[in-house]
Protein backbone atom coordinates (compact mmCIF):
# COMPACT_ATOMS: atom_id res chain seq x y z
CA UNK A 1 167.03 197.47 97.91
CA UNK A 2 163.35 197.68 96.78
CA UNK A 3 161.38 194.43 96.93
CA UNK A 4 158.05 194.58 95.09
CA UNK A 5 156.73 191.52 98.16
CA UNK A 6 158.02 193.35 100.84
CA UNK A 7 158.12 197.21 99.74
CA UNK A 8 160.48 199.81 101.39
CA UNK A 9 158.59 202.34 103.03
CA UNK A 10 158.78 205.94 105.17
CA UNK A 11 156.32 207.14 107.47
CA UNK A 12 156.56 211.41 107.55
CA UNK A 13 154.85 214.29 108.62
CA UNK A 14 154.01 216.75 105.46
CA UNK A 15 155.65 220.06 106.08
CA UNK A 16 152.05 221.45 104.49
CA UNK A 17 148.96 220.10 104.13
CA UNK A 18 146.12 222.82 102.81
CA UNK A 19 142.75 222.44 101.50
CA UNK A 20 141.72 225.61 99.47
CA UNK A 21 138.04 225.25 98.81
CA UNK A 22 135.03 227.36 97.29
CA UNK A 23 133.31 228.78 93.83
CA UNK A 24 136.84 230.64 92.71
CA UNK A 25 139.35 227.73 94.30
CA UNK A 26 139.70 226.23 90.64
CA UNK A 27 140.94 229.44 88.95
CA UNK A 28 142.37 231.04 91.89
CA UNK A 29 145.00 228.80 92.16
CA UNK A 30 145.42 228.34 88.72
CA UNK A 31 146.28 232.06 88.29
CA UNK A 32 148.97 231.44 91.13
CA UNK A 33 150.61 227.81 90.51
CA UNK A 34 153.32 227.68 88.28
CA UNK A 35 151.91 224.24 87.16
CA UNK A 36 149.22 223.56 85.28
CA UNK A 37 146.08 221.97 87.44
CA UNK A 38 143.87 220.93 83.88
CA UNK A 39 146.70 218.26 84.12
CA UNK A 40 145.68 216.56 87.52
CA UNK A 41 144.07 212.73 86.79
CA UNK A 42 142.06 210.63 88.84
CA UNK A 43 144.11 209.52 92.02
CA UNK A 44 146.75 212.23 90.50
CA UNK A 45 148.57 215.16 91.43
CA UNK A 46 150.64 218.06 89.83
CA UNK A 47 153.81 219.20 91.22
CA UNK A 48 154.76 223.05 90.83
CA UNK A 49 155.81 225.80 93.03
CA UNK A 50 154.87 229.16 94.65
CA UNK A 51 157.23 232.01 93.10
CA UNK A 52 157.05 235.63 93.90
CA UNK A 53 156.46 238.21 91.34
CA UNK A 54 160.44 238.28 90.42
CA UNK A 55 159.88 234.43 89.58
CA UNK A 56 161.95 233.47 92.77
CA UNK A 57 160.67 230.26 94.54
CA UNK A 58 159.25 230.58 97.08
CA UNK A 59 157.41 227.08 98.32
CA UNK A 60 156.70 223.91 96.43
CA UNK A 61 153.97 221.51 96.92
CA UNK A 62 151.93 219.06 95.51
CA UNK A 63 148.57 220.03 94.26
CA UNK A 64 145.60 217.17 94.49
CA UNK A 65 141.72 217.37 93.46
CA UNK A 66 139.74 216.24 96.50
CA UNK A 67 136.32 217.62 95.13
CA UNK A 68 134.92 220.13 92.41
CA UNK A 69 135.53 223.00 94.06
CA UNK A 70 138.26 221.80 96.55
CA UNK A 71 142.39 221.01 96.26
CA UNK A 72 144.58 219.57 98.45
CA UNK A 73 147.85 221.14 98.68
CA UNK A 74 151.00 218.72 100.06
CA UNK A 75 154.73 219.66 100.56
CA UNK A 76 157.72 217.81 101.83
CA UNK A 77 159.45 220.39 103.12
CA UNK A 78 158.21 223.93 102.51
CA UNK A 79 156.13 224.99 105.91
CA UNK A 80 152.07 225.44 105.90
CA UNK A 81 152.70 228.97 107.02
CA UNK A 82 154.64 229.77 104.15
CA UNK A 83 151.85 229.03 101.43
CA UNK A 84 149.18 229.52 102.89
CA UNK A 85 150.67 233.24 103.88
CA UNK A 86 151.52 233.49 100.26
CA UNK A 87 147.86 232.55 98.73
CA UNK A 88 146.17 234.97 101.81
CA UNK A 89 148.48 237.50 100.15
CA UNK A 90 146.56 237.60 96.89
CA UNK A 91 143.01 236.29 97.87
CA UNK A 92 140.68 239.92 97.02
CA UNK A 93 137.59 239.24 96.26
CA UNK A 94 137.81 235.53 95.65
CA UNK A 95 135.30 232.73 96.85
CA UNK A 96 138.30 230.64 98.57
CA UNK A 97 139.18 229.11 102.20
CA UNK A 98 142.26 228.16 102.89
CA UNK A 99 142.44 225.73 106.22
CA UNK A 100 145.63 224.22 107.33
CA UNK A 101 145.28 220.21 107.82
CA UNK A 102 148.74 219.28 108.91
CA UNK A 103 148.79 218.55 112.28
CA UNK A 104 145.67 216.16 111.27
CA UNK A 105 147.32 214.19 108.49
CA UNK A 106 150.21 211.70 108.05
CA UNK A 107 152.30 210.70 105.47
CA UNK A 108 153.69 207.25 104.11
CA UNK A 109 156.22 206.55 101.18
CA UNK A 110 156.00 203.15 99.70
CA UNK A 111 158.66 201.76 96.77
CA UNK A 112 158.46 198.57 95.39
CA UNK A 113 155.00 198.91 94.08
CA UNK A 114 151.10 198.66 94.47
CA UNK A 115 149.74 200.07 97.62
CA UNK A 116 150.55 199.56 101.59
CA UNK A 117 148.44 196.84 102.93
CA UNK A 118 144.66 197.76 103.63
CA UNK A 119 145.21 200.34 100.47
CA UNK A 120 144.56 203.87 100.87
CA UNK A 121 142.61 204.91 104.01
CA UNK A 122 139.18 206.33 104.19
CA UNK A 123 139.76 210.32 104.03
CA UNK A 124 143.27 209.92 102.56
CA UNK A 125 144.81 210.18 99.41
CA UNK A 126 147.29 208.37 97.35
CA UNK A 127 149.31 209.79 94.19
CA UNK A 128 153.34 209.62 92.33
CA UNK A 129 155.53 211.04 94.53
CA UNK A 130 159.46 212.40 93.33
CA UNK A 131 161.80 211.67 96.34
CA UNK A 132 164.02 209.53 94.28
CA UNK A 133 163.72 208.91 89.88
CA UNK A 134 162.58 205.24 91.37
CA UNK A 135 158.47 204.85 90.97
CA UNK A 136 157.37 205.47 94.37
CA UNK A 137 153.69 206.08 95.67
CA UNK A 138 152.99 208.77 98.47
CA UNK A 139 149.75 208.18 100.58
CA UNK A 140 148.31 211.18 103.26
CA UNK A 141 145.57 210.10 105.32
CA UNK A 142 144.05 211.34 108.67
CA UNK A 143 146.20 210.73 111.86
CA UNK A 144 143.49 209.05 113.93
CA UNK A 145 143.97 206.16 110.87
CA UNK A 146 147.83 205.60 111.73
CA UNK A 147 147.91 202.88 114.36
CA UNK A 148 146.11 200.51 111.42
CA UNK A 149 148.82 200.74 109.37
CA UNK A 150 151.07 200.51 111.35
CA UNK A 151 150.83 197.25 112.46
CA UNK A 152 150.69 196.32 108.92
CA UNK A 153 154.31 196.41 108.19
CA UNK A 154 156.07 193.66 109.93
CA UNK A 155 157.27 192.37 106.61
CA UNK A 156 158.23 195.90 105.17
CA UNK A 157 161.70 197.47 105.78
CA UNK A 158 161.59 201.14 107.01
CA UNK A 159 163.40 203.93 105.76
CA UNK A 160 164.82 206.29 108.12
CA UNK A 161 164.49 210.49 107.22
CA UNK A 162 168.31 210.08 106.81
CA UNK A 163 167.99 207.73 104.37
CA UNK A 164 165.50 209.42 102.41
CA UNK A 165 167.85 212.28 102.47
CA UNK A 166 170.59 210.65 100.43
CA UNK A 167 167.69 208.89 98.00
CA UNK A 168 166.88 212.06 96.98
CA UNK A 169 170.08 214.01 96.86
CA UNK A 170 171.82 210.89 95.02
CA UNK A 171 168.90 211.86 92.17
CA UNK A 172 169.34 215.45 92.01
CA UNK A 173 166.18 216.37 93.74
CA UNK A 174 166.39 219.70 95.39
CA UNK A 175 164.28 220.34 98.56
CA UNK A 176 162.32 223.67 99.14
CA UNK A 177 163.26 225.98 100.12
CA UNK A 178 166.58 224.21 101.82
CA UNK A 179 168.22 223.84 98.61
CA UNK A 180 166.35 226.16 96.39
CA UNK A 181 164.66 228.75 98.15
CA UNK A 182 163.49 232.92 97.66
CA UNK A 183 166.68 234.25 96.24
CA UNK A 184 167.04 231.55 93.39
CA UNK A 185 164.73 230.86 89.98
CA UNK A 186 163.38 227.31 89.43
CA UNK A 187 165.59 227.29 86.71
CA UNK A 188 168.80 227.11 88.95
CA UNK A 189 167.79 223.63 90.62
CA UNK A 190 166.74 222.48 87.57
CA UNK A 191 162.97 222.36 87.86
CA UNK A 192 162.08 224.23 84.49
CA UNK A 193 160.96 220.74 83.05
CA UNK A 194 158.85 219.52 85.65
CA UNK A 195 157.62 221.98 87.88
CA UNK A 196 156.74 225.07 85.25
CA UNK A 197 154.08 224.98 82.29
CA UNK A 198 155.04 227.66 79.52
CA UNK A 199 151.62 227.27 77.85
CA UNK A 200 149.19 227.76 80.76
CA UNK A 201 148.75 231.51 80.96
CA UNK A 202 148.95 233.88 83.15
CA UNK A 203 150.37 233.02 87.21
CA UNK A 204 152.58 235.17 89.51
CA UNK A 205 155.95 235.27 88.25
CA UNK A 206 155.25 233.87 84.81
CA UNK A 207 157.05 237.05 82.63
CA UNK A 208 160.31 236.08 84.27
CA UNK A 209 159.78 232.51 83.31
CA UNK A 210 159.19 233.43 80.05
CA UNK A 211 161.21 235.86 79.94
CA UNK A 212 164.18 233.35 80.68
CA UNK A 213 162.78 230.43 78.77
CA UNK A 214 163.14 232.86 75.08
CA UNK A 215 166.28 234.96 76.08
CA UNK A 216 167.90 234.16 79.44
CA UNK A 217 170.36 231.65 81.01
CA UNK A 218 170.80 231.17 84.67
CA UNK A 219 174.26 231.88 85.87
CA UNK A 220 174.18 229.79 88.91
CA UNK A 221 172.93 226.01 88.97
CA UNK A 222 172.29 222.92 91.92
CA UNK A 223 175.18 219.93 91.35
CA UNK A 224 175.68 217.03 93.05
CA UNK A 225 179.05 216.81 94.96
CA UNK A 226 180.94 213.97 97.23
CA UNK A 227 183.69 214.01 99.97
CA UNK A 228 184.79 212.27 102.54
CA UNK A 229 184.38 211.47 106.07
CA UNK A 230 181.66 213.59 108.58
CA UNK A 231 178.93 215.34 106.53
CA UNK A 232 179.67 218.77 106.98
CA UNK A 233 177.29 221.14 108.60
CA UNK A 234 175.10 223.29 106.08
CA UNK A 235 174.90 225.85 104.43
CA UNK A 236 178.36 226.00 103.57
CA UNK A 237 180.67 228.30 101.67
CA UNK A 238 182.59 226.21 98.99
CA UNK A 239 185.28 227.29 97.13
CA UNK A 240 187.35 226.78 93.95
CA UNK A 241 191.35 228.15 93.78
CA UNK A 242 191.04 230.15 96.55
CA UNK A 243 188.18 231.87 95.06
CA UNK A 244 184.12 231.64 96.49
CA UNK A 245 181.79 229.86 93.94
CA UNK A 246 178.71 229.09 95.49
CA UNK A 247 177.23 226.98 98.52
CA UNK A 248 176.56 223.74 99.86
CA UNK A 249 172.72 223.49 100.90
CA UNK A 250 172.16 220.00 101.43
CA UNK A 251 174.11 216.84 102.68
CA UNK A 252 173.67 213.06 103.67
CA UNK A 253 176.03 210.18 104.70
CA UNK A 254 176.59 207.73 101.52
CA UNK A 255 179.28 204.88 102.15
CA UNK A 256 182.48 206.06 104.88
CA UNK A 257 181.88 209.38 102.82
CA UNK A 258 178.64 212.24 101.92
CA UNK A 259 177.14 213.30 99.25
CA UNK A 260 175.43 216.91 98.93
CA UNK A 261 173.73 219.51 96.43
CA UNK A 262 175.94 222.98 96.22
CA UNK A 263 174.76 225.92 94.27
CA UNK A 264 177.61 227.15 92.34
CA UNK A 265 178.06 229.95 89.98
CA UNK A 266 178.62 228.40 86.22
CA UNK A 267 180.77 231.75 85.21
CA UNK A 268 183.60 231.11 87.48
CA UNK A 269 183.36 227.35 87.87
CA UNK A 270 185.53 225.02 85.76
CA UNK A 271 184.07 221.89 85.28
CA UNK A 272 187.17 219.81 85.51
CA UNK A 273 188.83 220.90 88.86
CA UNK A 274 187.35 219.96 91.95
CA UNK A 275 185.59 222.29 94.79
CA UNK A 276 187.01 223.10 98.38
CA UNK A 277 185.08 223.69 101.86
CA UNK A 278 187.71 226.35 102.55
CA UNK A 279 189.87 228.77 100.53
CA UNK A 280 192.86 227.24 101.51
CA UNK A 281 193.79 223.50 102.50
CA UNK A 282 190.20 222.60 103.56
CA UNK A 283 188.11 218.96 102.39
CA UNK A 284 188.56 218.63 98.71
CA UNK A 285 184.75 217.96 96.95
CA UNK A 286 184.41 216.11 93.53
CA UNK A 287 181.38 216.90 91.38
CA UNK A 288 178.93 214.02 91.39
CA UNK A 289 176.90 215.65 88.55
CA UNK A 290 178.37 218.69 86.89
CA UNK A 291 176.77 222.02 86.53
């Protein structure tokens, strides 16, 4: 339960945290986000991702303003490495740094409302995250600024990573690239709406997103499923009459049973009959959202 006296709250360690800086940061990564950054506010971010030129996703992230010529990029769960190797790739002759700040930063989730006690720290930064469709605010500040807070939050319940799991799988939110990674299309975890601007212009992998957006359909899509008892491990198979429909990506305890996020394929899946862990006789899944 959320309490807006005594908020929730999850302390994490961003899976990236980049600053790109310098003369050609602004349009530099506005020629490679899928988002568009002339829609970041004060205290604001964008969300988006990092696709390769076949529109496949490759990273996601956060994108913040820390100066004029400077942006803070922040992930959950796609790895530093990852995007920064994938901006490197297509720096020429651009005025841009990248530097990799994770191992210097925290994170901290707060629901219920208004900021952790003391408010944002000095250096850090503060903006709408999407674990869950519940408002929640993230906040990153520098590591040296974590035993302050801590001892802040003797009234405030915290949320274990396991937890935060199920939040976010019991709202549909897939996590990159675990559940929607470099062989699938934003499109298949459902992030045309909020993670892709059609008006923006030009960025890598844009002609397959329009290209989908005026003709195409996906033919595979993320859905919520349940069963019962153990999570399973993941990724695995799943299966409808004997026959293999897609994958299970992502799972987390809920109640004595688990909830997860498959991939299935929406030509051979019937949307009234319920999915399998094995072709024959294995854990019978029900569809908690349907494709």
């Amino acid at each position: 339960m959320n309490r807006t006296d005594t908020p929730d709250f999850h302390r994490w360690q961003p899976a990236s945290c980049l600053r790109v800086s310098g003369e050609d940061a602004p349009t530099f990564l506005q020629g490679q986000f899928t988002n568009d950054l002339r829609k970041i506010g004060s205290g604001e971010a964008v969300y988006g991702l990092w696709l390769n030129q076949k529109g496949k996703v490759l990273a996601d992230s956060f994108v913040l303003q820390a100066s004029e010529q400077a942006y803070l990029l922040v992930s959950y769960f796609s790895p530093a490495e990852l995007i920064s190797g994938r901006l490197a790739d297509h720096v020429v002759a651009d005025d841009v740094v990248i530097e990799d700040l994770t191992g210097a930063v925290e994170g901290l989730t707060v629901f219920g409302g208004g900021a952790p006690a003391g408010g944002v720290p000095e250096g850090g930064w503060s903006f709408q995250g999407r674990r869950t469709r519940e408002p929640h605010r993230e906040f990153i500040f520098p590591r040296n600024a974590a035993a302050g807070w801590a001892a802040k939050r003797a009234n405030e319940t915290p949320l274990s990573a396991a937890e935060m799991a199920r939040r976010r799988i019991a709202a549909g939110i897939p996590a990159v690239p675990a559940d929607l990674g470099p062989a699938e299309l934003p499109n298949e975890g459902g992030l045309e709406t909020e993670a892709i601007s059609y008006t923006k212009g030009c960025y890598l992998g844009q002609e397959v997103m329009a290209r989908l957006k005026t003709m195409g359909q996906v033919r595979r899509r993320l859905v919520g499923v349940r069963g019962g008892g153990e999570p399973p491990a993941v990724p695995a198979p799943v299966f409808q009459a004997g026959r293999p429909v897609g994958e299970l990506r992502s799972v987390a305890a809920d109640g004595e049973g688990w909830i997860g996020l498959a991939l299935v394929s929406l030509l051979h899946v019937q949307r009234d009959a319920g999915l399998a862990l094995a072709i024959e006789g294995g854990p019978g899944l029900e569809f908690s959202a349907r494709p």
